[in-house]
C-alpha atoms as a PDB file:
ATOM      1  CA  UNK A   1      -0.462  25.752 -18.011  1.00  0.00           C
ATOM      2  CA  UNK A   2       2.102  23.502 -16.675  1.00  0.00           C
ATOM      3  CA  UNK A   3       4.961  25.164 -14.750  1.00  0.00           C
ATOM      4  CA  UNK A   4       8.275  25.339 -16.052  1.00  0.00           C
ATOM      5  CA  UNK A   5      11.724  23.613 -14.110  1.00  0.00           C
ATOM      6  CA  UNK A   6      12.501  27.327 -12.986  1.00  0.00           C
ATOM      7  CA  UNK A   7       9.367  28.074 -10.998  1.00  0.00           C
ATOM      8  CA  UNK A   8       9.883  24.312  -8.866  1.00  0.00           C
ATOM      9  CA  UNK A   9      12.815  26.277  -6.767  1.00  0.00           C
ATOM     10  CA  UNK A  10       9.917  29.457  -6.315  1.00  0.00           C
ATOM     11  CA  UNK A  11       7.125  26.740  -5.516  1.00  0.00           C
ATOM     12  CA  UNK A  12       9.488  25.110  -2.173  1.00  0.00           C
ATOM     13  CA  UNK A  13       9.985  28.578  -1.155  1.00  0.00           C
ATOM     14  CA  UNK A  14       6.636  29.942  -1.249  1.00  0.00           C
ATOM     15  CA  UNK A  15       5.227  26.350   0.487  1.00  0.00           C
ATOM     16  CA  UNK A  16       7.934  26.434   3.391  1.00  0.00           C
ATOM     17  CA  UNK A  17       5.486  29.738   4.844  1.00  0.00           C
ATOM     18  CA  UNK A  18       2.263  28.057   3.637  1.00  0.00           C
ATOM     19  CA  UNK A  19       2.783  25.091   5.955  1.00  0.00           C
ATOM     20  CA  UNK A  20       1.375  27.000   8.658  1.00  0.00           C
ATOM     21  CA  UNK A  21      -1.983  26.765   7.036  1.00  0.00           C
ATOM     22  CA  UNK A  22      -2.425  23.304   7.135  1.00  0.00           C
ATOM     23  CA  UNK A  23      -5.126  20.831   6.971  1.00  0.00           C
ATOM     24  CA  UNK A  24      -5.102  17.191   9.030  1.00  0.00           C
ATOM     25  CA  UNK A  25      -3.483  14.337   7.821  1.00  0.00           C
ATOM     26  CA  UNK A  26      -4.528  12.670   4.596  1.00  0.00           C
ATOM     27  CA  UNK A  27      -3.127  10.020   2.386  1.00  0.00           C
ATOM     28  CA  UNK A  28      -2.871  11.110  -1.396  1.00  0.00           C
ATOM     29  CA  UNK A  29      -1.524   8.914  -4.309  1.00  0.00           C
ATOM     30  CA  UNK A  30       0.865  11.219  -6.939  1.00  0.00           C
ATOM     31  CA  UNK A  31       0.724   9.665 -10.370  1.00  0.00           C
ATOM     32  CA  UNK A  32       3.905  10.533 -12.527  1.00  0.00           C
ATOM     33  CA  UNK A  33       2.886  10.691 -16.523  1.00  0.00           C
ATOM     34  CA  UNK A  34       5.908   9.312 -17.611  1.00  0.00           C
ATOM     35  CA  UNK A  35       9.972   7.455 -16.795  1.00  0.00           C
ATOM     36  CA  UNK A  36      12.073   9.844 -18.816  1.00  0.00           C
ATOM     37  CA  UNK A  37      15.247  10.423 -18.349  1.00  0.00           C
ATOM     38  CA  UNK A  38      15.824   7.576 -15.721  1.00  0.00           C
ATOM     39  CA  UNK A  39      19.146   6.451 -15.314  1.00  0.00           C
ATOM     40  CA  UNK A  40      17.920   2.715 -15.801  1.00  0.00           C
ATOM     41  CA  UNK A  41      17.199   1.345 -19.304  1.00  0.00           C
ATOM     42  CA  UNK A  42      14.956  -1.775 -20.122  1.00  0.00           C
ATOM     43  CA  UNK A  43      18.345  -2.731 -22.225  1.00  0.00           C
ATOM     44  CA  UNK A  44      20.591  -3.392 -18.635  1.00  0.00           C
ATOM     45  CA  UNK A  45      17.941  -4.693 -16.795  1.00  0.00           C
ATOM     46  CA  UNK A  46      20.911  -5.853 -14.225  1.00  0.00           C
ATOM     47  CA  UNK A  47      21.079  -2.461 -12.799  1.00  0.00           C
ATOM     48  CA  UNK A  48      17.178  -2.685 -11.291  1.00  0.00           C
ATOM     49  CA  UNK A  49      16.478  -6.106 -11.157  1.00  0.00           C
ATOM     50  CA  UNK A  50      18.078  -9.003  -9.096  1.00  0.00           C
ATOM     51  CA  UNK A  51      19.836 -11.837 -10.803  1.00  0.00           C
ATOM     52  CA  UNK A  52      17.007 -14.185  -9.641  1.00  0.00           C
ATOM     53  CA  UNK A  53      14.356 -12.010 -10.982  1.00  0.00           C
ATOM     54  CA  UNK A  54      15.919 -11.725 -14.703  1.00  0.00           C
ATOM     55  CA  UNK A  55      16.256 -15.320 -14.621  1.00  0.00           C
ATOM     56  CA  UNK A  56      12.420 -15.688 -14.046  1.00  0.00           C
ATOM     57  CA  UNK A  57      12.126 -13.502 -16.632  1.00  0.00           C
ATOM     58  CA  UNK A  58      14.155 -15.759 -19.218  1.00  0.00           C
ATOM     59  CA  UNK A  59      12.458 -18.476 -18.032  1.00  0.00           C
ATOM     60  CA  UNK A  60       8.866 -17.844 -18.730  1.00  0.00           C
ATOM     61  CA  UNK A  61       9.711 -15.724 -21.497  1.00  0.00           C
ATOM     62  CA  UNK A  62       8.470 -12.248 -19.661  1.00  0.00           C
ATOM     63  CA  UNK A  63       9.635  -9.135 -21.324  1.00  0.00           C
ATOM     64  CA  UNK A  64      10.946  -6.406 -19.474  1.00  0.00           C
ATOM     65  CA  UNK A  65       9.309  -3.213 -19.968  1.00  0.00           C
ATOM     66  CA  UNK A  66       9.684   0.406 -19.746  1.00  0.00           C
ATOM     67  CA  UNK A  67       7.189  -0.638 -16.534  1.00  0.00           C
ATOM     68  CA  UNK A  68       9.932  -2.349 -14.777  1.00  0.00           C
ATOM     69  CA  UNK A  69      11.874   0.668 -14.439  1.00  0.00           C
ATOM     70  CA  UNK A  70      12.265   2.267 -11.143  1.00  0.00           C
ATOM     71  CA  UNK A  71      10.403   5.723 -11.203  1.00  0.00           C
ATOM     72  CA  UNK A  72      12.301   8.796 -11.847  1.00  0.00           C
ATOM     73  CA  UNK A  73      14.208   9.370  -9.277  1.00  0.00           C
ATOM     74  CA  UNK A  74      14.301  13.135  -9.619  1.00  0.00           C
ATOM     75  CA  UNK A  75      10.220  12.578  -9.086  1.00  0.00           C
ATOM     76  CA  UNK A  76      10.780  11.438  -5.621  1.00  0.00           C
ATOM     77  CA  UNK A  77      13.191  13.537  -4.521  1.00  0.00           C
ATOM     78  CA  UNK A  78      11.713  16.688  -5.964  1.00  0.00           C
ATOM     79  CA  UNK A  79       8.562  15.602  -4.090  1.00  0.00           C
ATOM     80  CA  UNK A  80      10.842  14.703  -0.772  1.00  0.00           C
ATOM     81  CA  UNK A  81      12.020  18.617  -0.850  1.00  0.00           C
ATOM     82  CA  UNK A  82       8.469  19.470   0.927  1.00  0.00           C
ATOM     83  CA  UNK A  83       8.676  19.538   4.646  1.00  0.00           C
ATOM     84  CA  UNK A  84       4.713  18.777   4.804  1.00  0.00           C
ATOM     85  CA  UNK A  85       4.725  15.441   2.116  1.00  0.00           C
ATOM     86  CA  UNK A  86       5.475  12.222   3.877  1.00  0.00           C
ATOM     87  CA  UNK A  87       6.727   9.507   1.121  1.00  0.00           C
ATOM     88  CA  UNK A  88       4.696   6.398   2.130  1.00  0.00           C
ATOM     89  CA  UNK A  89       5.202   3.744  -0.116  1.00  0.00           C
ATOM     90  CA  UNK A  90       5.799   3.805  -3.956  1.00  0.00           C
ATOM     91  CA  UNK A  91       5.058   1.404  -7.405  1.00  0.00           C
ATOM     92  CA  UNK A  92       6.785   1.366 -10.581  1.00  0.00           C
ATOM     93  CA  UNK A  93       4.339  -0.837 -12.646  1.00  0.00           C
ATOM     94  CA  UNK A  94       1.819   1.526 -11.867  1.00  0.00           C
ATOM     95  CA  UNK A  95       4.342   4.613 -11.345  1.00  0.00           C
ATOM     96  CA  UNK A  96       2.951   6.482  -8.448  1.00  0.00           C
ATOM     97  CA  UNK A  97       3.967   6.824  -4.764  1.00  0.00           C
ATOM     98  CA  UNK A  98       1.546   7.320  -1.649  1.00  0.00           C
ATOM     99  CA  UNK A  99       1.822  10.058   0.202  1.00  0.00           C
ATOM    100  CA  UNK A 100       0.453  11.930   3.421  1.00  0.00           C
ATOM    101  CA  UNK A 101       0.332  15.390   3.364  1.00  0.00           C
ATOM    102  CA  UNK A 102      -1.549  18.005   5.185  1.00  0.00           C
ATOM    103  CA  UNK A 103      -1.273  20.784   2.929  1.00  0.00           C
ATOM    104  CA  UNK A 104      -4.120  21.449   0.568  1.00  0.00           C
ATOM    105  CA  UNK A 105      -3.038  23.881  -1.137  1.00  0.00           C
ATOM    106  CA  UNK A 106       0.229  22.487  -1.718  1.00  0.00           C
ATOM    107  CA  UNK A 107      -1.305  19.384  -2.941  1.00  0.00           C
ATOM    108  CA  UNK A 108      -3.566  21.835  -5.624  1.00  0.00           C
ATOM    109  CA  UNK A 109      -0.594  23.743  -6.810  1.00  0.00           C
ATOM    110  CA  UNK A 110       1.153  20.375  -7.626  1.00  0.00           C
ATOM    111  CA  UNK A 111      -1.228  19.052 -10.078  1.00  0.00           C
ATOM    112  CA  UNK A 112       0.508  21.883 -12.578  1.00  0.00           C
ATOM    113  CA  UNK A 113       3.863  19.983 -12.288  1.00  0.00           C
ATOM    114  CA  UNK A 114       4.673  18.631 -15.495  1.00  0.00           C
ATOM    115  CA  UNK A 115       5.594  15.464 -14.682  1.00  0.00           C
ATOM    116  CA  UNK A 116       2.450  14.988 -12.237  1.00  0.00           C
ATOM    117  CA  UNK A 117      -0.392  13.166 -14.181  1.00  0.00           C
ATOM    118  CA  UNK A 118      -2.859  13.153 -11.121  1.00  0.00           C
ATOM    119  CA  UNK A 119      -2.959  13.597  -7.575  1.00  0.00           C
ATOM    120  CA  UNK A 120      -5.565  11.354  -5.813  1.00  0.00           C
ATOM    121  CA  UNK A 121      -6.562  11.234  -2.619  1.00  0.00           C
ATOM    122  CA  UNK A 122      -7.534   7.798  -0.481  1.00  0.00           C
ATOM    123  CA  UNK A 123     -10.116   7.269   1.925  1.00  0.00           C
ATOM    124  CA  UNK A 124      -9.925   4.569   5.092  1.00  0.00           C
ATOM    125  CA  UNK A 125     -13.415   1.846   4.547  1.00  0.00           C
ATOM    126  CA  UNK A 126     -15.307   1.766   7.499  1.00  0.00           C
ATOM    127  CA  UNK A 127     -16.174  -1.725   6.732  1.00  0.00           C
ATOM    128  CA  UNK A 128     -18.608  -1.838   9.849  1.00  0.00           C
ATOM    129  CA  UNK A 129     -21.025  -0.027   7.354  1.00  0.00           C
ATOM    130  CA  UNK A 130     -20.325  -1.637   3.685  1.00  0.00           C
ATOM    131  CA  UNK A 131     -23.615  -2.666   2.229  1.00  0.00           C
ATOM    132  CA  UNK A 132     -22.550  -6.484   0.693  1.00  0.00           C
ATOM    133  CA  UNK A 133     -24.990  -8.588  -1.101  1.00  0.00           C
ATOM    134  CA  UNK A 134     -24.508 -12.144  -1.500  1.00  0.00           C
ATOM    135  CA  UNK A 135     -26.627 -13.267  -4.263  1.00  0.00           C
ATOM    136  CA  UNK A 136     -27.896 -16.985  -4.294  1.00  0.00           C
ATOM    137  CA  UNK A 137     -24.437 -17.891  -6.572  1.00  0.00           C
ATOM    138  CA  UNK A 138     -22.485 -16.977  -3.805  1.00  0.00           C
ATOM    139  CA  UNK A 139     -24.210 -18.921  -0.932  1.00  0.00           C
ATOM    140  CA  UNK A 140     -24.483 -21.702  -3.630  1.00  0.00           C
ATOM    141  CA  UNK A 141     -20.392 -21.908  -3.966  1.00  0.00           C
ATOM    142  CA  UNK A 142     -20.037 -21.502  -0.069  1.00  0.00           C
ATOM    143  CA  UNK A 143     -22.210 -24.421   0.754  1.00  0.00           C
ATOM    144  CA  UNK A 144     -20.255 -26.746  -1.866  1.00  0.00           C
ATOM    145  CA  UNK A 145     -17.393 -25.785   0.451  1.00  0.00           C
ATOM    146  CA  UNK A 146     -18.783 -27.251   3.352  1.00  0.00           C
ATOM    147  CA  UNK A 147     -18.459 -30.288   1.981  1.00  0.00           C
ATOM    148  CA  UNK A 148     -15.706 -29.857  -0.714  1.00  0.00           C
ATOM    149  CA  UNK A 149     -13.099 -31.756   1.849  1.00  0.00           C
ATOM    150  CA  UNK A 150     -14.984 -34.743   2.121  1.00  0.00           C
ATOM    151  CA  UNK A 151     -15.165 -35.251  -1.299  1.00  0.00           C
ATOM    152  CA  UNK A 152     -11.789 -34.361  -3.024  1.00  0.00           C
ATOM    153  CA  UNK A 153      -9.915 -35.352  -0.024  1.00  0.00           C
ATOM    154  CA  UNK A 154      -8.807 -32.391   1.303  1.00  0.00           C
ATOM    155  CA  UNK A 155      -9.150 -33.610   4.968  1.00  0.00           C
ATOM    156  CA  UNK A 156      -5.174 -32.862   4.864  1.00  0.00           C
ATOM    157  CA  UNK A 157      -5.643 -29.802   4.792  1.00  0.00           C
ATOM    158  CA  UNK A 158      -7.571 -29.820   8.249  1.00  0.00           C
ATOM    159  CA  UNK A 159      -9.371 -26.080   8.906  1.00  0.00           C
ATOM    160  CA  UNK A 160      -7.699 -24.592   5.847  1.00  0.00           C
ATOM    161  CA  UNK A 161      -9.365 -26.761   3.525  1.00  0.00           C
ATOM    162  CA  UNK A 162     -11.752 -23.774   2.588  1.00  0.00           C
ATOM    163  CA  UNK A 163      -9.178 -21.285   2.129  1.00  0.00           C
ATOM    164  CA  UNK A 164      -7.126 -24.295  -0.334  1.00  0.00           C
ATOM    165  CA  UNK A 165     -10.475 -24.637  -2.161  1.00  0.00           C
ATOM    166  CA  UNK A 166     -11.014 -21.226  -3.055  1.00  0.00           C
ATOM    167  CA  UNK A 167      -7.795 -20.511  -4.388  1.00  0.00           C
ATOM    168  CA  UNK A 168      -7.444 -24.279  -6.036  1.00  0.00           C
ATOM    169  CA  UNK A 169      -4.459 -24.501  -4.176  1.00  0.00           C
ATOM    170  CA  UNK A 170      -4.615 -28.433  -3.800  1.00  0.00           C
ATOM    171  CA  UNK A 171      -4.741 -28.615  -7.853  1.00  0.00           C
ATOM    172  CA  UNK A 172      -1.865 -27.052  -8.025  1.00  0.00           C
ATOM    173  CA  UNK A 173      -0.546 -29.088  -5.100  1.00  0.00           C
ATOM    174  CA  UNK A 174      -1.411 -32.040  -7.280  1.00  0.00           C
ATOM    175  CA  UNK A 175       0.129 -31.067  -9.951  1.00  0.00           C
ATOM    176  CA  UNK A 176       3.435 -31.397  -8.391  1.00  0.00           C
ATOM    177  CA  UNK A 177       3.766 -27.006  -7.717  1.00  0.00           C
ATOM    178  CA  UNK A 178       4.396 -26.905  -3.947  1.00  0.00           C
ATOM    179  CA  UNK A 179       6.765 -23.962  -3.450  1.00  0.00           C
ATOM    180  CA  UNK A 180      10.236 -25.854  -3.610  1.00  0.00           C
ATOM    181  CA  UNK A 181      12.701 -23.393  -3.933  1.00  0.00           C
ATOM    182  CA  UNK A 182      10.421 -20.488  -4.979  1.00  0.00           C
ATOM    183  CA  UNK A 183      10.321 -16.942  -3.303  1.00  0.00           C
ATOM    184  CA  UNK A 184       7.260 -16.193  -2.017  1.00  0.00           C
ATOM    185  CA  UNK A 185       6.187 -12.617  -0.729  1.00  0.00           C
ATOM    186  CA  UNK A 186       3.261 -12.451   1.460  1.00  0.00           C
ATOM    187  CA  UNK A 187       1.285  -9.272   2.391  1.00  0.00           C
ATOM    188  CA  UNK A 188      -1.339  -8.506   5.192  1.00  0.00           C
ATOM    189  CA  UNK A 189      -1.852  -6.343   7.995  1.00  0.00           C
ATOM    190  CA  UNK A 190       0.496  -7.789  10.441  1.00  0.00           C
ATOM    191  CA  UNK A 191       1.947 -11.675  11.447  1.00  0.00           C
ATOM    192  CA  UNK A 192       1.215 -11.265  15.565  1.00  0.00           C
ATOM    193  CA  UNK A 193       2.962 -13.997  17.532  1.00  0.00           C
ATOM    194  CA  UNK A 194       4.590 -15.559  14.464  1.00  0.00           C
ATOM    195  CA  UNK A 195       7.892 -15.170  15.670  1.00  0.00           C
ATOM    196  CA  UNK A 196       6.401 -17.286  19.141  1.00  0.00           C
ATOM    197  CA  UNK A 197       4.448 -19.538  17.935  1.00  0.00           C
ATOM    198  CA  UNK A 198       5.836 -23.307  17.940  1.00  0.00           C
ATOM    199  CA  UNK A 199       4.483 -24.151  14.631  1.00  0.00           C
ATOM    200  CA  UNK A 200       6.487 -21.704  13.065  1.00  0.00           C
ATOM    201  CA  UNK A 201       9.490 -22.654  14.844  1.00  0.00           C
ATOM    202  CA  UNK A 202      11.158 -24.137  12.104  1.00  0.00           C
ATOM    203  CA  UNK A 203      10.414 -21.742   9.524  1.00  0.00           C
ATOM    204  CA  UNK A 204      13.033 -20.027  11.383  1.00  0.00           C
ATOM    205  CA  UNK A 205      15.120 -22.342  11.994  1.00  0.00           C
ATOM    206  CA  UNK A 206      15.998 -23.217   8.815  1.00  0.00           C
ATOM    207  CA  UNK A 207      16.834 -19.494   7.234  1.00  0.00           C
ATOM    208  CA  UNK A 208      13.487 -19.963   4.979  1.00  0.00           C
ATOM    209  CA  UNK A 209      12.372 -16.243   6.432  1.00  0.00           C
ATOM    210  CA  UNK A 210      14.088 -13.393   4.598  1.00  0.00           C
ATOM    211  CA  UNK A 211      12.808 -10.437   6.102  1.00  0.00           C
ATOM    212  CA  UNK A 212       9.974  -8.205   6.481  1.00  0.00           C
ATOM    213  CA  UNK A 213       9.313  -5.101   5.037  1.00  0.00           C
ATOM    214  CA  UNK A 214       6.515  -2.283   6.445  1.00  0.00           C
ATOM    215  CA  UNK A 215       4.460  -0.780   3.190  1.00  0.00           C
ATOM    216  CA  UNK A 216       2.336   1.190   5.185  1.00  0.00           C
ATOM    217  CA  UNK A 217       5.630   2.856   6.622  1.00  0.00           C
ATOM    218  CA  UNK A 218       3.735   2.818   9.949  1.00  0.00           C
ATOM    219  CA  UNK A 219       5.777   4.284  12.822  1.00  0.00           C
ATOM    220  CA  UNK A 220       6.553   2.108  15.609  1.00  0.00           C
ATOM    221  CA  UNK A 221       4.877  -0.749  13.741  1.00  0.00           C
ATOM    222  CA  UNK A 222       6.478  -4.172  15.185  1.00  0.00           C
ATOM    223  CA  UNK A 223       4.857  -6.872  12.067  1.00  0.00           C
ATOM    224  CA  UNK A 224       4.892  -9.348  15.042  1.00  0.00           C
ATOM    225  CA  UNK A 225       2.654  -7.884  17.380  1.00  0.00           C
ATOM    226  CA  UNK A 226       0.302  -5.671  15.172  1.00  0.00           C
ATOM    227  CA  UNK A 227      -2.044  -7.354  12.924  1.00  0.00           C
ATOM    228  CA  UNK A 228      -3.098 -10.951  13.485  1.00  0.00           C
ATOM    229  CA  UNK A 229      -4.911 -11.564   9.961  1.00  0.00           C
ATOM    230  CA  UNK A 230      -1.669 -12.789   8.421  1.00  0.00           C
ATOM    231  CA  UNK A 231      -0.774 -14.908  11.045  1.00  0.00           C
END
């Protein structure tokens, strides 16, 4: 049965002695079942989204939805009240946060919250060992690429003209969509030596870079030096 809004007070007393029995580390996504009582509405959209993103919204005739709404945020914070739950990082369209905790049976007694739909937890891929098959239709498509520059004149594109390919970036390119004056938000494990490099000098230069923003809430994480994938 699920527990009541009295017992939550009982529950962060009771778990502030349990955290001596704790288990390692672990990352765990909380799903919430629902956005009531938020003190957003879809109705004043200008109190969650920016000015730039309504526009959008006008634009391309987007509705905004109940999904747009920031999650509850007596949610968080009654999840924050824990000593042994770390808030990670958090979505609203899919109304969940990520979380690490290392207490199991903290984690168990949560799932009869009310407002907790599912708790989840996430495992790291040890990608040395995935078993991928690449069936003849995928060798077939990378060999075209081998050549695809030569023949669609992508040579402008010099080593990226793969990546371009893939994505059909140089349709788009030729059909006049280059980026001008969009905002663009680009995630990956890390930029290391973007902020050195000379080929990136003037993306600086010119106040095109807005900021950076750590999902993985990683401590002592420096975007410019960690990861070299985005880069």
């Amino acid at each position: 049965m699920k527990m009541r809004l009295k017992q939550y007070l009982i529950l962060m007393f009771l778990f502030s002695f349990a955290y001596g029995f704790s288990q390692p580390q672990n990352m765990y996504v909380v799903t919430f079942t629902d956005k009531n009582n938020s003190s957003h509405a879809v109705s004043k959209p200008e109190t969650f989204l920016s000015p730039k993103a309504i526009e959008k919204r006008i634009r391309l005739n987007i509705p905004i939805t109940e999904e747009d709404l920031p999650i509850n945020e007596n949610y968080i914070d009654f999840l924050k009240a824990f000593s042994a739950i770390k808030i990670i990082t958090q979505s609203k369209w899919m109304n969940y946060v990520v979380v690490t905790c290392n207490n199991q049976l903290l984690l168990e007694t949560l799932k009869y919250i009310a407002f907790i739909d599912k708790i989840t937890q996430l495992h790291e891929i040890d990608y040395n060992n995935l078993d991928i098959q690449f069936t003849d239709r995928n060798y077939s498509f990378f060999n075209q690429l081998e050549t695809f520059h030569d023949t669609t004149g992508l040579t402008y594109y010099g080593k990226a003209a793969k990546q371009i390919a893939v994505h059909n970036g140089h349709y788009l390119h030729q059909l006049g969509y280059k980026g001008d004056n969009m905002l663009i938000v680009m995630l990956d494990n890390g930029y290391n030596s973007l902020d050195t490099l000379e080929f990136f000098s003037d993306f600086f230069q010119s106040n095109r870079f807005l900021g950076t923003h750590d999902a993985a809430n990683e401590e002592n994480y420096n975007i410019y030096r960690d990861g070299t994938h985005g880069t």
